[in-house]
Protein backbone atom coordinates (compact mmCIF):
# COMPACT_ATOMS: atom_id res chain seq x y z
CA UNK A 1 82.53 116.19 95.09
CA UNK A 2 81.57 118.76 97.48
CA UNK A 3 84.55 120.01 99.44
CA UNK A 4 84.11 121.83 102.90
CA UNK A 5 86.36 122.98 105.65
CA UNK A 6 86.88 119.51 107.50
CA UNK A 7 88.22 117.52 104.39
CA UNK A 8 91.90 119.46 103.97
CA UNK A 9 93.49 116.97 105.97
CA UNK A 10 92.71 113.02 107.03
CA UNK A 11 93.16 113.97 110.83
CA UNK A 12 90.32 116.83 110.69
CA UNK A 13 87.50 116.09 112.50
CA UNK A 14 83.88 117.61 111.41
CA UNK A 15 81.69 118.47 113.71
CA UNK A 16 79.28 115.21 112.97
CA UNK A 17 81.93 112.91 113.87
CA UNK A 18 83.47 112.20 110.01
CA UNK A 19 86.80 111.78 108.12
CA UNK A 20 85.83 113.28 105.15
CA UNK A 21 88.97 111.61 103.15
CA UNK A 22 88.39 108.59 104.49
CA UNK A 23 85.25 108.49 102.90
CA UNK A 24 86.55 109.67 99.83
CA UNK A 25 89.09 107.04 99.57
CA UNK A 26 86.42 104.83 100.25
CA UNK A 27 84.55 106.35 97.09
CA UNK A 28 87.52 105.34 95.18
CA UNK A 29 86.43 101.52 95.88
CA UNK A 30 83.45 102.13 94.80
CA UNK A 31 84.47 104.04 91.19
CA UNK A 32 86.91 100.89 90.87
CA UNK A 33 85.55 97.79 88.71
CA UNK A 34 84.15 94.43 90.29
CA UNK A 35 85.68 92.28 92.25
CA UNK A 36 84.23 89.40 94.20
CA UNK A 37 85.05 86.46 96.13
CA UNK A 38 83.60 83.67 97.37
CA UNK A 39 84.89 80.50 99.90
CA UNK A 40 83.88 77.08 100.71
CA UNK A 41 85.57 74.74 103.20
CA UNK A 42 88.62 73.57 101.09
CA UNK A 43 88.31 76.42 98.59
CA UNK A 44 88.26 80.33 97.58
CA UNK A 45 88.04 81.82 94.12
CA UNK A 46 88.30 85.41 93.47
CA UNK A 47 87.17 87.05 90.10
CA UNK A 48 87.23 90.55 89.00
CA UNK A 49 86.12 92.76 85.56
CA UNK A 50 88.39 93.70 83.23
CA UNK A 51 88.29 97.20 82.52
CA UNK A 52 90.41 99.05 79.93
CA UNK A 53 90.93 102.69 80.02
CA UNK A 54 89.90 102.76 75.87
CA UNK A 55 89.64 100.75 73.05
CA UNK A 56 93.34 100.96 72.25
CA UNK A 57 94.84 100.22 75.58
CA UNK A 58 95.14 96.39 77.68
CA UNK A 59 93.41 96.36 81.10
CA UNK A 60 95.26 96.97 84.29
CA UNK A 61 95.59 93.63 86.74
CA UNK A 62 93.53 93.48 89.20
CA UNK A 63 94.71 90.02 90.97
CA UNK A 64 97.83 89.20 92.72
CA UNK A 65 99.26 86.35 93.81
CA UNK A 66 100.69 86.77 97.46
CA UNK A 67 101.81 83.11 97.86
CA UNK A 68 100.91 79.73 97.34
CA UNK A 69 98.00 79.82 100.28
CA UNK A 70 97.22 82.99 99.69
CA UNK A 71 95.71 85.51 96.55
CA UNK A 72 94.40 88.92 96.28
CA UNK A 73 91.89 90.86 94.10
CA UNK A 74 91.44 94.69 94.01
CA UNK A 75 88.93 97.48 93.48
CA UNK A 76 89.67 101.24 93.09
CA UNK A 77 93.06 102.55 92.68
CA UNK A 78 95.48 100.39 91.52
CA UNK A 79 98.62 101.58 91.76
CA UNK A 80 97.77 101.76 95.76
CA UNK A 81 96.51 97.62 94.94
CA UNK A 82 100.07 97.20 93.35
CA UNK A 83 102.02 98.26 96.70
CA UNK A 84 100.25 96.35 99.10
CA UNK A 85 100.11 93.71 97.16
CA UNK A 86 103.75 94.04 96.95
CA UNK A 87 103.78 94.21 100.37
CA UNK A 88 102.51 91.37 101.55
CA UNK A 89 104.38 89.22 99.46
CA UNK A 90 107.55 90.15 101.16
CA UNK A 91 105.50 89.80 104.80
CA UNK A 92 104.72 86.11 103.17
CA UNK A 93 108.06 85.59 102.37
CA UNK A 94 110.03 86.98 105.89
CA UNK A 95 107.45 84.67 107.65
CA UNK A 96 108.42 82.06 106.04
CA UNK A 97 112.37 82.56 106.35
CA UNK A 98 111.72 82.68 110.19
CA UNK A 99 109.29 80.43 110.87
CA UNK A 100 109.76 78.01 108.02
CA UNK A 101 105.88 77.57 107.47
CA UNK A 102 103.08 80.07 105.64
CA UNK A 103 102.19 83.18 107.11
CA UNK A 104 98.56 82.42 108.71
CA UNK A 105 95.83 84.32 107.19
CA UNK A 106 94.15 86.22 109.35
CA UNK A 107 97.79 87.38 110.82
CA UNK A 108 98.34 89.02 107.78
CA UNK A 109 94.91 90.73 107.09
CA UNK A 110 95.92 92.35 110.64
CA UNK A 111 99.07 93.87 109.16
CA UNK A 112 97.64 95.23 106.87
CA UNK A 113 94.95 96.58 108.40
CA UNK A 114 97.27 98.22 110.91
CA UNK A 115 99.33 99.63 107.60
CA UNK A 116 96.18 101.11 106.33
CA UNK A 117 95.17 102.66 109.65
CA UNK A 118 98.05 104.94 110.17
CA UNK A 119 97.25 106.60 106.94
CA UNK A 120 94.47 107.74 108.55
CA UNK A 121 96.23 109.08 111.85
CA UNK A 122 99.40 111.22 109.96
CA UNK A 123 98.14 114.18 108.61
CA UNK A 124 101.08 114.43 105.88
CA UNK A 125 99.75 110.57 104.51
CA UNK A 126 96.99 110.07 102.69
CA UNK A 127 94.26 106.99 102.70
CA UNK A 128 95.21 104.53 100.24
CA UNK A 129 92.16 104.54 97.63
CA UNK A 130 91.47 100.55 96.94
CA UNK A 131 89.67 97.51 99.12
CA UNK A 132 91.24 94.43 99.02
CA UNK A 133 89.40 90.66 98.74
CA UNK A 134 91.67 88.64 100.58
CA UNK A 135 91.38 84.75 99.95
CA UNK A 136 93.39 82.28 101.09
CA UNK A 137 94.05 78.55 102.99
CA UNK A 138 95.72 77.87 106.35
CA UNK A 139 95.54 75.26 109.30
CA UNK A 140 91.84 76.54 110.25
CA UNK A 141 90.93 76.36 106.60
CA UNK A 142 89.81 78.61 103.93
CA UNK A 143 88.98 82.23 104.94
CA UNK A 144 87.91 85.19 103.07
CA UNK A 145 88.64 89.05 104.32
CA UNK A 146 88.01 92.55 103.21
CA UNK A 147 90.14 95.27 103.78
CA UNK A 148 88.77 98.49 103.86
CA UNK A 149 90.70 101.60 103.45
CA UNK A 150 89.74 102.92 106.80
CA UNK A 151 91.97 100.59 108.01
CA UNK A 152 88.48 97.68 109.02
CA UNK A 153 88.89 94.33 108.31
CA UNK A 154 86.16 91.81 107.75
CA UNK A 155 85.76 87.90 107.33
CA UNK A 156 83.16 86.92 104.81
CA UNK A 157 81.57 83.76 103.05
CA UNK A 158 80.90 85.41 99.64
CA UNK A 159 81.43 89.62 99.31
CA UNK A 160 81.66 92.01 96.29
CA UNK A 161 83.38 95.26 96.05
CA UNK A 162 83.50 97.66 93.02
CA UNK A 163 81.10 99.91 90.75
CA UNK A 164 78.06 97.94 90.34
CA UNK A 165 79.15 95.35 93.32
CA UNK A 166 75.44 95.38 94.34
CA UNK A 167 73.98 93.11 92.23
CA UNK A 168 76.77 90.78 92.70
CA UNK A 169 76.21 91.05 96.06
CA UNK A 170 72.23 90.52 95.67
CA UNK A 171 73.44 86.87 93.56
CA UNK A 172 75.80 86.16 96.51
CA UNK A 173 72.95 86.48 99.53
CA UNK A 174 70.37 84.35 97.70
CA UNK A 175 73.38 81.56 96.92
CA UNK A 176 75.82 81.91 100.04
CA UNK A 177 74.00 79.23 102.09
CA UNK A 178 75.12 76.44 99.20
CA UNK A 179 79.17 77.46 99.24
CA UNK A 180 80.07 76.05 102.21
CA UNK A 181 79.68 72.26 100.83
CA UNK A 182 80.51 73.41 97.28
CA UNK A 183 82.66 71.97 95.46
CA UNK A 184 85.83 74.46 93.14
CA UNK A 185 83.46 74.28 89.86
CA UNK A 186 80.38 74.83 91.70
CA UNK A 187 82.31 78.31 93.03
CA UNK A 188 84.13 78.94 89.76
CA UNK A 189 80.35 78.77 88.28
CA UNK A 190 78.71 81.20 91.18
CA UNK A 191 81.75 83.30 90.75
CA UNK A 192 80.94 83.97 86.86
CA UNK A 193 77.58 84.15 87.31
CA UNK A 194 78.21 86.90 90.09
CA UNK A 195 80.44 88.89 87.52
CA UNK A 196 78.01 88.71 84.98
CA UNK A 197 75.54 90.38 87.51
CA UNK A 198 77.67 93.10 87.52
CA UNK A 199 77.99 93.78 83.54
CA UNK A 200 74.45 95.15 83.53
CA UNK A 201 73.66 94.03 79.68
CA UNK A 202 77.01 94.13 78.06
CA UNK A 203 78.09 90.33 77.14
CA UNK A 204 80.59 88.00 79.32
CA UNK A 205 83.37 87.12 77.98
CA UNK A 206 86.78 85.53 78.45
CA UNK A 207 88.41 88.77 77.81
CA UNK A 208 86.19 90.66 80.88
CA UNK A 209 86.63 88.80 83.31
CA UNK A 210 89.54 87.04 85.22
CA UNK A 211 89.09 83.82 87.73
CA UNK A 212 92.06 82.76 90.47
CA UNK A 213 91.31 80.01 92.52
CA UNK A 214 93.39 78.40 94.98
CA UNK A 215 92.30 75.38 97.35
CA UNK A 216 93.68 72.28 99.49
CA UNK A 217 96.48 70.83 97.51
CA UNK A 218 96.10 73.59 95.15
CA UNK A 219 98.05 76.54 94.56
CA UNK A 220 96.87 80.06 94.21
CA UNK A 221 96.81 80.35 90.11
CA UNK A 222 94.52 82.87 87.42
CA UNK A 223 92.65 80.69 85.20
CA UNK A 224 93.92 81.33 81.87
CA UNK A 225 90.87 83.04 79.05
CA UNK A 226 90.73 79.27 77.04
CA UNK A 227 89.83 77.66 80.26
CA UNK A 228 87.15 80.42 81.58
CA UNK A 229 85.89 80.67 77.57
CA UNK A 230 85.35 77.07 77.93
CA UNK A 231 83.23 77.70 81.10
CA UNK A 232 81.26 80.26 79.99
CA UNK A 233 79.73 78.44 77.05
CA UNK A 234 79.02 74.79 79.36
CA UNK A 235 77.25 77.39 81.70
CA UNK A 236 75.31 79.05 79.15
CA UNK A 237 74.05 75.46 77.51
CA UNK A 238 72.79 74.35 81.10
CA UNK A 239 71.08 78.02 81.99
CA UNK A 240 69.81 77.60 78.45
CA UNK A 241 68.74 73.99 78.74
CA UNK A 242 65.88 73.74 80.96
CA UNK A 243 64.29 76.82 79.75
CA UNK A 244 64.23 74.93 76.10
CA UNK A 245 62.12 72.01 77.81
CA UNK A 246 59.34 74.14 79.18
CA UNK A 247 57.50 74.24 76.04
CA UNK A 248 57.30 70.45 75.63
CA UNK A 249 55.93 70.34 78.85
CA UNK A 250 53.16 72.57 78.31
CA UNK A 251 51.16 70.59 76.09
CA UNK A 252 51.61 67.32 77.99
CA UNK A 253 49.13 69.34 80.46
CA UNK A 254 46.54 70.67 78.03
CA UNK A 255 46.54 67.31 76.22
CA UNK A 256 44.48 65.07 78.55
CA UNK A 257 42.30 68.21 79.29
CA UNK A 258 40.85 68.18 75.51
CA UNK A 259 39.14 65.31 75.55
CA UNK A 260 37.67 65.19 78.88
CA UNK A 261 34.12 66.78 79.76
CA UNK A 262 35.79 68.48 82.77
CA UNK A 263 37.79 70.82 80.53
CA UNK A 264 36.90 74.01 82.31
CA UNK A 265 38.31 73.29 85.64
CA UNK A 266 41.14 71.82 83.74
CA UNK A 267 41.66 75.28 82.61
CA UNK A 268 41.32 77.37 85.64
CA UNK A 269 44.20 75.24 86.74
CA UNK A 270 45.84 75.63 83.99
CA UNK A 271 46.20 79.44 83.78
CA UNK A 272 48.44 80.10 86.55
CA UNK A 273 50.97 78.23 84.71
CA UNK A 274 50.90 80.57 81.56
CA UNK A 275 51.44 83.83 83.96
């Protein structure tokens, strides 16, 4: 990347207004494999894309459970995802020793905003390099935030984050008006389908992709690869099944055409169809 005099520190100001490794930490989201999440009233589900470093080596986690309400998934570096993570587990937990109840969502996404923030103020820190989908489930309900690593924060209905996160994205807008009555199976299935957006070609499978959901009288949990393997083939047989039935309806059209004297116009109408 193209390196000038304003990016050897974070607290370096250019001349255009930028923090030049800001931006490159946000880069690093961007480099980082898929993750999505999506939210209706009672629940969220987060998926991500499993991503191993070569054929020989396991992928690296990319979904944490925080607590019982609430979950995380990561994009970009995650060794950074690990320690926040890590984090707000033990903000989760100190809540809860002193208040006796869950740490509220939004309460948290604030403290951890704030702890990515001063990375960008202390010249010997550095940004940390990942964006975090938080989901989780409190007194006001199911919520969905994104953590940026400029130390933003956003509340979403559906959002993607990650190499290829666009298309994802693109599946999300043309669907997000249907998750807010949906049901967990009617996300888990929008949540897959999102993912495979992102593979661009290569085949979905079990193995690369991973699905947490967590919901009212539910517990944050990662679907384990039987379960999702199952879903991927019922979802394939009903994307698969009305497309099988188009043919049979074709000639239910031309049929009564053939034997009438007003085949032409029958045709002209006809015609569109085939297009």
């Amino acid at each position: 990347m193209f390196r000038n005099q304003y990016d050897t520190d974070v607290t370096t100001w250019s001349p255009a207004g930028r923090l030049f490794q800001v931006e490159y930490a946000m880069e690093a989201v961007k480099q980082g494999s898929a993750a999505i999440g999506l939210r209706s009233k009672t629940h969220v589900v987060l998926g991500c894309v499993n991503k191993a470093q070569s054929e020989l080596s396991s992928h690296q986690k990319k979904i944490f459970k925080v607590d019982d309400h609430i979950g995380v998934a990561i994009a970009g570096l995650t060794a950074d995802g690990r320690v926040l993570s890590k984090y707000m587990r033990n903000e989760s937990i100190n809540y809860g020793f002193g208040y006796e109840g869950k740490l509220p969502v939004g309460r948290l996404v604030v403290q951890l905003a704030d702890k990515a923030q001063v990375c960008t103020q202390r010249s010997w820190k550095r940004p940390y390099g990942v964006g975090l989908l938080v989901g989780g489930l409190d007194e006001s309900g199911a919520h969905l935030y994104y953590n940026c690593p400029s130390g933003n924060y956003f509340e979403y209905q559906a959002f993607a984050i990650g190499s290829r996160s666009q298309a994802a994205k693109t599946y999300l807008e043309r669907k997000f008006e249907t998750f807010t009555a949906a049901s967990k199976d009617e996300l888990i299935r929008h949540a897959i389908f999102a993912i495979k957006e992102t593979l661009q070609g290569e085949k979905l499978t079990s193995s690369t992709c991973t699905i947490a959901v967590l919901g009212v009288g539910e517990p944050f949990h990662i679907l384990n690869q039987q379960a999702i393997e199952e879903l991927i083939k019922s979802f394939e047989i009903a994307e698969v099944g009305p497309a099988a039935d188009e043919p049979d309806a074709a000639p239910e059209v031309e049929q009564p055409a053939a034997g009438d004297q007003a085949a032409p116009p029958a045709d002209e109408g006809a015609a569109p169809m085939e297009i």
